[in-house]
N, C-alpha and C. Protein backbone atom coordinates (compact mmCIF):
# COMPACT_ATOMS: atom_id res chain seq x y z
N UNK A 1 2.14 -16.88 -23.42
CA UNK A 1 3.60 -16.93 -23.43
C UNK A 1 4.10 -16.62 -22.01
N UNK A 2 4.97 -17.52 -21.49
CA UNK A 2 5.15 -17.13 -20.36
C UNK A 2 6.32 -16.03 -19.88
N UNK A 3 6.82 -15.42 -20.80
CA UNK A 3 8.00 -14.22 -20.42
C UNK A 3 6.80 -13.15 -20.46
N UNK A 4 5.69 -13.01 -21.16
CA UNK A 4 5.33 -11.46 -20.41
C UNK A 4 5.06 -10.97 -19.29
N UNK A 5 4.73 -11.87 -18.22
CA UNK A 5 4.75 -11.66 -16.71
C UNK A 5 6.15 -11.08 -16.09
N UNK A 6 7.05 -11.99 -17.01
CA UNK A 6 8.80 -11.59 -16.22
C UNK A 6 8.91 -9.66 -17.41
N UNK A 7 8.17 -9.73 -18.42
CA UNK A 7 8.69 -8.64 -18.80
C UNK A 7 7.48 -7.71 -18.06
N UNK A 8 6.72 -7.61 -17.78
CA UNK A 8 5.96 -6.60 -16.87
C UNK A 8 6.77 -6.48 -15.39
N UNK A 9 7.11 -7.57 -15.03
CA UNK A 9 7.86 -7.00 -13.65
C UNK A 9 9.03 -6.09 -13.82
N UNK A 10 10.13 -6.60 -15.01
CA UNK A 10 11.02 -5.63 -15.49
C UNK A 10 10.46 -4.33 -16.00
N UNK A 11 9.73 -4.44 -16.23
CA UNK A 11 9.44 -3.07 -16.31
C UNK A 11 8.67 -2.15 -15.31
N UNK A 12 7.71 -3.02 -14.28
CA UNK A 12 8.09 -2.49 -12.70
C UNK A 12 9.03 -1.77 -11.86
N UNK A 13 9.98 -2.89 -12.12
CA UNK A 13 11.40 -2.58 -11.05
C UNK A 13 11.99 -0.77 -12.00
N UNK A 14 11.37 -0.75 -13.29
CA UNK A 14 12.33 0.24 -13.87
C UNK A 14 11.54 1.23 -13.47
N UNK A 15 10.15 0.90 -13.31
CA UNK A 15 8.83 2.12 -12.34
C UNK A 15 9.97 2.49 -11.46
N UNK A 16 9.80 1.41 -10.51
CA UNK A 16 10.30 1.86 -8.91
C UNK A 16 11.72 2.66 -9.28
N UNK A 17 12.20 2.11 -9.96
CA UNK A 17 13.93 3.38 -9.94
C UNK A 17 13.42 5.00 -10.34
N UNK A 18 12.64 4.64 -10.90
CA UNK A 18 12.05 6.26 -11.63
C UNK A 18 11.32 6.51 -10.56
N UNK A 19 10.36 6.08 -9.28
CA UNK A 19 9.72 6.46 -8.13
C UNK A 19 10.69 6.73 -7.20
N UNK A 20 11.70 6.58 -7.19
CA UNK A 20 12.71 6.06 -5.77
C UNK A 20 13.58 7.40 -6.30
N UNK A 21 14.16 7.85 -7.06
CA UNK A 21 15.08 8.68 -7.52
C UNK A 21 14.01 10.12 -7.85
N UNK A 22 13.02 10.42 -7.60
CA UNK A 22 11.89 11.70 -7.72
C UNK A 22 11.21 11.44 -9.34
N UNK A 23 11.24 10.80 -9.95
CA UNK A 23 10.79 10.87 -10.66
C UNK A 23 9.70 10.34 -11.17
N UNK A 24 8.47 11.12 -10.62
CA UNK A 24 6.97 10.35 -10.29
C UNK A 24 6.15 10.31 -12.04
N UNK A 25 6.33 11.23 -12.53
CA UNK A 25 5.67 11.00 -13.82
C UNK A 25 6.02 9.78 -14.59
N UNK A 26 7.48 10.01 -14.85
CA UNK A 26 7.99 8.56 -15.88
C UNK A 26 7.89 7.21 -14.78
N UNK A 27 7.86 7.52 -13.69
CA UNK A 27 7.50 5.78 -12.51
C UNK A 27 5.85 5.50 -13.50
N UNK A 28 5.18 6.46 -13.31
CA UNK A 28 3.70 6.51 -13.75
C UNK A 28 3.72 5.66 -14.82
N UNK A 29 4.11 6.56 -15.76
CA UNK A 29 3.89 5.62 -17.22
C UNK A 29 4.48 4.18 -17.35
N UNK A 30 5.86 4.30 -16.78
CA UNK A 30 6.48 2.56 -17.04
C UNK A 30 5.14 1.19 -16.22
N UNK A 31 4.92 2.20 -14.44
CA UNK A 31 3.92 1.30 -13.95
C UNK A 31 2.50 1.05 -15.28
N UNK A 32 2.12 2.05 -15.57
CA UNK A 32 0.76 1.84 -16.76
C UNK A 32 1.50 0.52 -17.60
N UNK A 33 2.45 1.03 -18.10
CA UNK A 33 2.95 -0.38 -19.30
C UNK A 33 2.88 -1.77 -18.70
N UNK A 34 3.90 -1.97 -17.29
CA UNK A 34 3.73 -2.90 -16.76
C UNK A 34 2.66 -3.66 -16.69
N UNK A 35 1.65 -2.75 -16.23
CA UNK A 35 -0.12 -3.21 -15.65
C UNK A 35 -0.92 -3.94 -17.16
N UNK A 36 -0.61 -3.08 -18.36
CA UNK A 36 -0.53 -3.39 -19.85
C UNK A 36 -0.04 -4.69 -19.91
N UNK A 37 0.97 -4.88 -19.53
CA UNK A 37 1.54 -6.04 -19.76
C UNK A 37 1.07 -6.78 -19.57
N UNK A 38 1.11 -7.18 -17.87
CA UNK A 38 0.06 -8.04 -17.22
C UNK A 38 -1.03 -8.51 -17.71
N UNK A 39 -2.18 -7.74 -17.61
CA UNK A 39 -3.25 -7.62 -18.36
C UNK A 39 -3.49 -8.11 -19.76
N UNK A 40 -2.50 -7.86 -20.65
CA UNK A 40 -2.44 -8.83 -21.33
C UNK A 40 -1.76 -10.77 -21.63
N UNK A 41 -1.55 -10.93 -20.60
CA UNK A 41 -0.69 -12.24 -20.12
C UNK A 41 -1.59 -12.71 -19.05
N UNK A 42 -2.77 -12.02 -18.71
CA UNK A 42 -3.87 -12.21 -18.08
C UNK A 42 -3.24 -12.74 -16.48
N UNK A 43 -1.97 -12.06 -15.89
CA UNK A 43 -1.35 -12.49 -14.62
C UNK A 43 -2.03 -11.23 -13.60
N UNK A 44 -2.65 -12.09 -13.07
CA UNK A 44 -3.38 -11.34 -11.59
C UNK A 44 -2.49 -10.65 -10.82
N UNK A 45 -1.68 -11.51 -10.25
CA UNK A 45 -0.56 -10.91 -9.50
C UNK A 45 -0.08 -9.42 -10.20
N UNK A 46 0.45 -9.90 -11.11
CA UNK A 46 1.44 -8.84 -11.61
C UNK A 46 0.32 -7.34 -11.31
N UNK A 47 -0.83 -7.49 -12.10
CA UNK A 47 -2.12 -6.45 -12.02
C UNK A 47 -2.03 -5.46 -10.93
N UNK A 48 -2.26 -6.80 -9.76
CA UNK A 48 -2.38 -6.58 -8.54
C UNK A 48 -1.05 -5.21 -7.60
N UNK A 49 -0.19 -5.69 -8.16
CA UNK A 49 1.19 -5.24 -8.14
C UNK A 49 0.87 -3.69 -8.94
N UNK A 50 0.80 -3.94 -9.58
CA UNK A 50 1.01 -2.65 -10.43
C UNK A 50 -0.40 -1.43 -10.04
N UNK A 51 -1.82 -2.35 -9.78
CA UNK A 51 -2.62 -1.09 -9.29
C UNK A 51 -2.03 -0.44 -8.19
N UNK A 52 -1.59 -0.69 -7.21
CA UNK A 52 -1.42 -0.78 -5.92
C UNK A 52 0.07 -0.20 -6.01
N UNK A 53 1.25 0.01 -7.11
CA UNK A 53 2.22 1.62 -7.78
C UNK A 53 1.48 2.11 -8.11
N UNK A 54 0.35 2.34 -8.84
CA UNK A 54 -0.17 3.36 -9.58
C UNK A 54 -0.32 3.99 -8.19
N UNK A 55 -1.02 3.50 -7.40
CA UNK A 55 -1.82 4.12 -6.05
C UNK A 55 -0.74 4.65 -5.33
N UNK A 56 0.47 4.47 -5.14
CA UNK A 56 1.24 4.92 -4.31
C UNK A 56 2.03 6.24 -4.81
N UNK A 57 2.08 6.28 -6.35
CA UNK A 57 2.28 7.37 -7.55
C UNK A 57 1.47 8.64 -7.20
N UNK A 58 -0.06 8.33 -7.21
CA UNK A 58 -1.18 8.99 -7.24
C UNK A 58 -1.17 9.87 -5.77
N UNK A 59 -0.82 8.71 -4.75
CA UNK A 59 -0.57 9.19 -3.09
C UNK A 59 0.27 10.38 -2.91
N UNK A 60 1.53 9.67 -3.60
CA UNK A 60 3.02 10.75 -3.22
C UNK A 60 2.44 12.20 -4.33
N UNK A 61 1.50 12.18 -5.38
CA UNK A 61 1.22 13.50 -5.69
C UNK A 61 0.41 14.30 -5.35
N UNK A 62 -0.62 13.56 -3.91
CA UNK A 62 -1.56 14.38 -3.40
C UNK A 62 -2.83 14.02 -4.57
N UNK A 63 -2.71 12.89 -4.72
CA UNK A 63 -4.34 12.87 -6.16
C UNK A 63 -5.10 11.48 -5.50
N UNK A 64 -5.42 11.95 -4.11
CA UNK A 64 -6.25 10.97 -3.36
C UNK A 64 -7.07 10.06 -3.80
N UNK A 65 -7.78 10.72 -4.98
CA UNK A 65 -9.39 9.96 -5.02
C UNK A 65 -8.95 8.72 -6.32
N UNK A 66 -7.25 9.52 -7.03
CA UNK A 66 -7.35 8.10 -8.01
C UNK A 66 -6.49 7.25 -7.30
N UNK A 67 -5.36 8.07 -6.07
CA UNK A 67 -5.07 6.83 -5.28
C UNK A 67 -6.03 5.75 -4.52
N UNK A 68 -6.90 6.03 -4.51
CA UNK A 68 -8.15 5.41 -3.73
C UNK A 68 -8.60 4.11 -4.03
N UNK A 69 -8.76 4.90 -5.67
CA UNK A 69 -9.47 4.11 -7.14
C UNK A 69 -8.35 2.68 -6.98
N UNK A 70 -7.08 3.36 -7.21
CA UNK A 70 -6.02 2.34 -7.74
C UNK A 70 -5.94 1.27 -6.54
N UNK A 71 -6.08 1.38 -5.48
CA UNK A 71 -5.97 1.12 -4.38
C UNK A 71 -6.94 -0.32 -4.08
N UNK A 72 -8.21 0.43 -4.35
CA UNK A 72 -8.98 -0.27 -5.00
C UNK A 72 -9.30 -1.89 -5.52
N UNK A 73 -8.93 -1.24 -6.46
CA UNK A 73 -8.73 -1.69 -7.70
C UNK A 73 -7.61 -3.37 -6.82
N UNK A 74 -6.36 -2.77 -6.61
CA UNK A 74 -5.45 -4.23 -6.51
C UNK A 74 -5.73 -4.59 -5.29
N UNK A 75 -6.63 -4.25 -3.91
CA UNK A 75 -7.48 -4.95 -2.75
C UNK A 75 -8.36 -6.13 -3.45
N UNK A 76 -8.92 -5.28 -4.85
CA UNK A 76 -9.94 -6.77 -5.42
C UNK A 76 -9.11 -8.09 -5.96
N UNK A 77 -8.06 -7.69 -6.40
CA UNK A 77 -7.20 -8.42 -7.31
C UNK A 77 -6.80 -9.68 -5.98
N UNK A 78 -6.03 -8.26 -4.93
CA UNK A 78 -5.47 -9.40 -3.76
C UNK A 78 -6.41 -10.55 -3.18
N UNK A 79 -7.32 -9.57 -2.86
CA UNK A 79 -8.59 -10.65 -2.37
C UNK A 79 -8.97 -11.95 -3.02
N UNK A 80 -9.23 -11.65 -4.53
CA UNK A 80 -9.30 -13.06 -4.94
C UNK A 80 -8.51 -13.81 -5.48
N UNK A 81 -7.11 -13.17 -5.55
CA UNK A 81 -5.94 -14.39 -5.35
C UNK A 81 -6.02 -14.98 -3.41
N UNK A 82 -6.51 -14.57 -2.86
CA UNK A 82 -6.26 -14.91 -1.74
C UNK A 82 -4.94 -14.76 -1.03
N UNK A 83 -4.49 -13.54 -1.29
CA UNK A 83 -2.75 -13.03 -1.21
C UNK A 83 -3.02 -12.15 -0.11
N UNK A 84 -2.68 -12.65 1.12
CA UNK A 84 -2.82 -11.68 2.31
C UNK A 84 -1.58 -10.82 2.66
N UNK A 85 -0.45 -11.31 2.20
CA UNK A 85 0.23 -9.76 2.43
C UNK A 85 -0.53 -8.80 1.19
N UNK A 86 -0.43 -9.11 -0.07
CA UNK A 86 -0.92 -7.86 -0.54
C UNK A 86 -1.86 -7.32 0.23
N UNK A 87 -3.19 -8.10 0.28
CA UNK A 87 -4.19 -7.17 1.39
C UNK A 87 -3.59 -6.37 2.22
N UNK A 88 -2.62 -6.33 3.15
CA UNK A 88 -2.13 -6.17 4.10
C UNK A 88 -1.00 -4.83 3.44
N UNK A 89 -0.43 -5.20 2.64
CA UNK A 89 0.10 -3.93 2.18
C UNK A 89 -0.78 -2.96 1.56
N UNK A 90 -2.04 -3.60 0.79
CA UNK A 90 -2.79 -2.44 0.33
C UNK A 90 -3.59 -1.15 1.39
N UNK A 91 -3.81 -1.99 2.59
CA UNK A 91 -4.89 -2.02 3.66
C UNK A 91 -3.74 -0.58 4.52
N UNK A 92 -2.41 -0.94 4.33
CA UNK A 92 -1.54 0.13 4.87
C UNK A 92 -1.47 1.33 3.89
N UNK A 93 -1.37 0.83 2.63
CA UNK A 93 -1.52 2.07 1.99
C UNK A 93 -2.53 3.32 1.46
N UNK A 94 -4.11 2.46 2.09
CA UNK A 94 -4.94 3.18 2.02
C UNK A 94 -5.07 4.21 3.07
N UNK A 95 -4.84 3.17 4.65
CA UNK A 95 -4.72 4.47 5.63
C UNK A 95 -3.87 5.20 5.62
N UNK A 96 -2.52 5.53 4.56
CA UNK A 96 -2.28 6.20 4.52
C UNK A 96 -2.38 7.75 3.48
N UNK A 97 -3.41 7.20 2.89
CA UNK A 97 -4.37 8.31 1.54
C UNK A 97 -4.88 9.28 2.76
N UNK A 98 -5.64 8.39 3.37
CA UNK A 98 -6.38 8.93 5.03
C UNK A 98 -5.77 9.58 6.07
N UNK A 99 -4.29 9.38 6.39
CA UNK A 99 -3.29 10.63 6.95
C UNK A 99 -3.56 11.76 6.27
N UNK A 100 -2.30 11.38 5.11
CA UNK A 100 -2.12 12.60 4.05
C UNK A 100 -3.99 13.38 4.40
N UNK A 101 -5.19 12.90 3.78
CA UNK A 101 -6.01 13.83 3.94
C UNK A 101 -6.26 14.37 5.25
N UNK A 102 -6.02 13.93 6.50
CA UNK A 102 -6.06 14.47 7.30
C UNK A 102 -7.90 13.51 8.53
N UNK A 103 -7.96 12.23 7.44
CA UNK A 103 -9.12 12.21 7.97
C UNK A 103 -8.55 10.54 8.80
N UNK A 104 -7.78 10.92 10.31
CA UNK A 104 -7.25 9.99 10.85
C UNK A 104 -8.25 8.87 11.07
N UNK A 105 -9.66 9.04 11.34
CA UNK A 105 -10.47 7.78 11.76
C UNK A 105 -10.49 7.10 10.81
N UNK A 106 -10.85 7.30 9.77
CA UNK A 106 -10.75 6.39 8.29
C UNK A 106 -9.80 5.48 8.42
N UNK A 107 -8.54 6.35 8.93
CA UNK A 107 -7.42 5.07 8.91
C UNK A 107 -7.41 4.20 9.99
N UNK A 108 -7.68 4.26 11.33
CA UNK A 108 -7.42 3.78 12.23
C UNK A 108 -8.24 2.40 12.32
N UNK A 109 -9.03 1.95 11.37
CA UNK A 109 -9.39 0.78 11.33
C UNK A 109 -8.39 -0.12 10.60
N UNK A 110 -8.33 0.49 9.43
CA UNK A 110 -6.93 0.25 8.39
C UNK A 110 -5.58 -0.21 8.52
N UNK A 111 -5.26 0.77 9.94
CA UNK A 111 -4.37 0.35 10.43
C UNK A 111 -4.26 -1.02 11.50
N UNK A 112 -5.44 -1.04 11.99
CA UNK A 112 -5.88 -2.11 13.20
C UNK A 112 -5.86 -3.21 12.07
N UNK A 113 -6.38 -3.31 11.21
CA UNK A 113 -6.50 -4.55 10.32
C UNK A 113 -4.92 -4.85 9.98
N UNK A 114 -4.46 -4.32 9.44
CA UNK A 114 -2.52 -4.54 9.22
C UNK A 114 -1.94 -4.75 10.41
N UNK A 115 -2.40 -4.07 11.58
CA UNK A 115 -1.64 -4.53 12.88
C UNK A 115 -2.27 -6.83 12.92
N UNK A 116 -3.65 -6.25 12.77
CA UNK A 116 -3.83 -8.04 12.92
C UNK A 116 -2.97 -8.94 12.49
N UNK A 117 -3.04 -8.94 10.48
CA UNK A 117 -2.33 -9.23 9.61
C UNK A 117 -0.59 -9.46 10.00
N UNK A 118 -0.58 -8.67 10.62
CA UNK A 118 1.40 -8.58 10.66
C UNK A 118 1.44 -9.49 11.38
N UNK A 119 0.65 -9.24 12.73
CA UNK A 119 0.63 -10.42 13.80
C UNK A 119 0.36 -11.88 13.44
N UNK A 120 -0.43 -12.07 12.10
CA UNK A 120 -0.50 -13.45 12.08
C UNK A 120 0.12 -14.23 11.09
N UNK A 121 1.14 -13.29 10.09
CA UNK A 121 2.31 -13.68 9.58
C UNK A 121 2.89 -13.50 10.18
N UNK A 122 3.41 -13.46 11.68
CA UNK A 122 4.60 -13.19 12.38
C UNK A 122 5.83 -12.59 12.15
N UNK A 123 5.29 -11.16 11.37
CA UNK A 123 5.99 -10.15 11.31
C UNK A 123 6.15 -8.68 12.34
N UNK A 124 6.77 -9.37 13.68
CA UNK A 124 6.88 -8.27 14.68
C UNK A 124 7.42 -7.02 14.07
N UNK A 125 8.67 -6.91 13.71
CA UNK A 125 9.09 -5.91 13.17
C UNK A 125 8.34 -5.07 12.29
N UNK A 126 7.26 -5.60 11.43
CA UNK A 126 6.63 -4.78 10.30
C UNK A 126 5.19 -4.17 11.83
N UNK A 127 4.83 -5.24 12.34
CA UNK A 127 4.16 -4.89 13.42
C UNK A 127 4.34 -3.22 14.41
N UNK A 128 5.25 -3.22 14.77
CA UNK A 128 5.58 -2.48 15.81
C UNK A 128 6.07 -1.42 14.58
N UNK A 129 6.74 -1.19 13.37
CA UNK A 129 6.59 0.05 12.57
C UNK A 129 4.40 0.73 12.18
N UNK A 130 3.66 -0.16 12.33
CA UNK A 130 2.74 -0.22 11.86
C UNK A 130 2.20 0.95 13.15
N UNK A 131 2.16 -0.41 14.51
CA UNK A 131 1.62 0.34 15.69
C UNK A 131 1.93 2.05 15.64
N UNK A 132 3.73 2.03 15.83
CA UNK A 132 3.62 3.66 15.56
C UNK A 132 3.54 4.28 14.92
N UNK A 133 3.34 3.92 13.80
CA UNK A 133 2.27 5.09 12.54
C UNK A 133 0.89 5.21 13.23
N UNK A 134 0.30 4.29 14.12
CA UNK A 134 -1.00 4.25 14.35
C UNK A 134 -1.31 5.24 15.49
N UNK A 135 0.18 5.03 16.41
CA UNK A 135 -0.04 6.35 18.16
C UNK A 135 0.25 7.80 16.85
N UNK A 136 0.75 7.94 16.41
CA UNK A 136 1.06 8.98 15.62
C UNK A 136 -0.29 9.25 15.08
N UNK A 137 -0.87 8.78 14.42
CA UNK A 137 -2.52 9.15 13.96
C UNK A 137 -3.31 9.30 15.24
N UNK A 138 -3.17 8.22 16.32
CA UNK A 138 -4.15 8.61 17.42
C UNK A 138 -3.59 10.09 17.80
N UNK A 139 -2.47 10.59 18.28
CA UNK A 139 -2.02 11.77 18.72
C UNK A 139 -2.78 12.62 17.66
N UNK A 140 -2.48 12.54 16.23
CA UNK A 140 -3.16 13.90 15.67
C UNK A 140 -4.61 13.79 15.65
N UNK A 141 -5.54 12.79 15.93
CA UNK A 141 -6.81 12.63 16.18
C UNK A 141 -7.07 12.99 17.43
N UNK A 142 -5.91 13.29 18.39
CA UNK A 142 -6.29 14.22 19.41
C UNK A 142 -6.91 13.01 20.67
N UNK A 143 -6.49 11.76 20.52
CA UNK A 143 -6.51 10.40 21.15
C UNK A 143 -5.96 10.38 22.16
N UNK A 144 -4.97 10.82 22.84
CA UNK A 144 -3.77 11.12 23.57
C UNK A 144 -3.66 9.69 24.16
N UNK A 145 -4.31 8.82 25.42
CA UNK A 145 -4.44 7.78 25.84
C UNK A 145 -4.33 6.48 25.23
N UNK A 146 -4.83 6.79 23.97
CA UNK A 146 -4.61 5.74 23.14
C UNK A 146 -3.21 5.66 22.29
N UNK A 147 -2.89 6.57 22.31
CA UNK A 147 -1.65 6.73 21.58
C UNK A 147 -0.65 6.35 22.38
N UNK A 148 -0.36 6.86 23.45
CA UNK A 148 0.41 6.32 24.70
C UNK A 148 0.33 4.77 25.19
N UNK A 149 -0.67 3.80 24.74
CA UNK A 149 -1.35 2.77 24.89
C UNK A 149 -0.06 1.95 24.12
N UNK A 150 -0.24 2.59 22.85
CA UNK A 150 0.21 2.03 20.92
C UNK A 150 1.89 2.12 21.36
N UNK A 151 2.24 3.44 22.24
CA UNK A 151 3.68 3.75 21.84
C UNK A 151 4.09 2.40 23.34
N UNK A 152 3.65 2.16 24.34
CA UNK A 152 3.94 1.13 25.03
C UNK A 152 4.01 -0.05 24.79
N UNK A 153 2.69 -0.56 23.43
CA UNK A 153 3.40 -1.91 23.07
C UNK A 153 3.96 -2.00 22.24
N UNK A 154 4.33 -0.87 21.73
CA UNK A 154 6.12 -0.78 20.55
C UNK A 154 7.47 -0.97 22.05
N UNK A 155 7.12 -0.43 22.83
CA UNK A 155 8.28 -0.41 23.39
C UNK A 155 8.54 -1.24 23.83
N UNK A 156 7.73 -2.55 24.08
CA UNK A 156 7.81 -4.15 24.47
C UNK A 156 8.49 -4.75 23.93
């Protein structure tokens, strides 16, 4: 049937109001239903979408290892739809599991891969927010040179 895809996204968007307004538990459960949904309407995308809230749910509560999982989880989905922004958004949201823990090298590949990505959808703007999340990780990795490198070609 083709409305359960449109009713899993509606019930997405009602995640994100419950994520966006503090309210991480009930975002949780509506995202689970959504992903339910999907899953049963057998829509990749939507899946894809919804591991990848769970993961950002899991992030904003400090529960790394199932943000990881979830994370995961919709990198495989993106990959074999062949959906390179998702990659590209997932690929940002993992290095940032890898801030939060504090383990900056993990990310700094993570981030180099999304810097590629932005560049070859010709998204400067998402680009140059990316770079300085990245001098910001080199600085707390204690990089200094490199970071100063990152904050110069933002300022281009």
């Amino acid at each position: 049937m083709m409305v359960q895809p449109y009713l899993g996204d509606l019930v997405s968007i009602r995640g994100r109001i419950k994520y966006q307004t503090g309210k991480r538990d009930e975002a949780l459960i509506e995202f689970e239903r959504a992903l339910e949904i999907h899953a049963n309407a057998d829509h990749k995308f939507g899946q894809a979408g919804e591991f990848n809230n769970i993961g950002v749910v899991f992030n904003r509560k400090r529960k790394h290892q199932e943000a990881l999982e979830y994370y995961g989880k919709s990198a495989q989905y993106y990959n074999m739809l062949g959906n390179e922004r998702g990659l590209t958004m997932v690929n940002s949201n993992l290095a940032s599991v890898y801030i939060f823990k504090g383990e900056h090298r993990k990310a700094l590949p993570l981030l180099e891969y999304v810097i590629d990505r932005k560049i070859q959808l010709g998204l400067r703007k998402e680009e140059a927010d990316v770079r300085y999340n990245k001098a910001i990780t080199l600085l707390q990795a204690g990089s200094f040179h490199d970071a100063l490198e990152q904050a110069r070609i933002v300022r281009k």
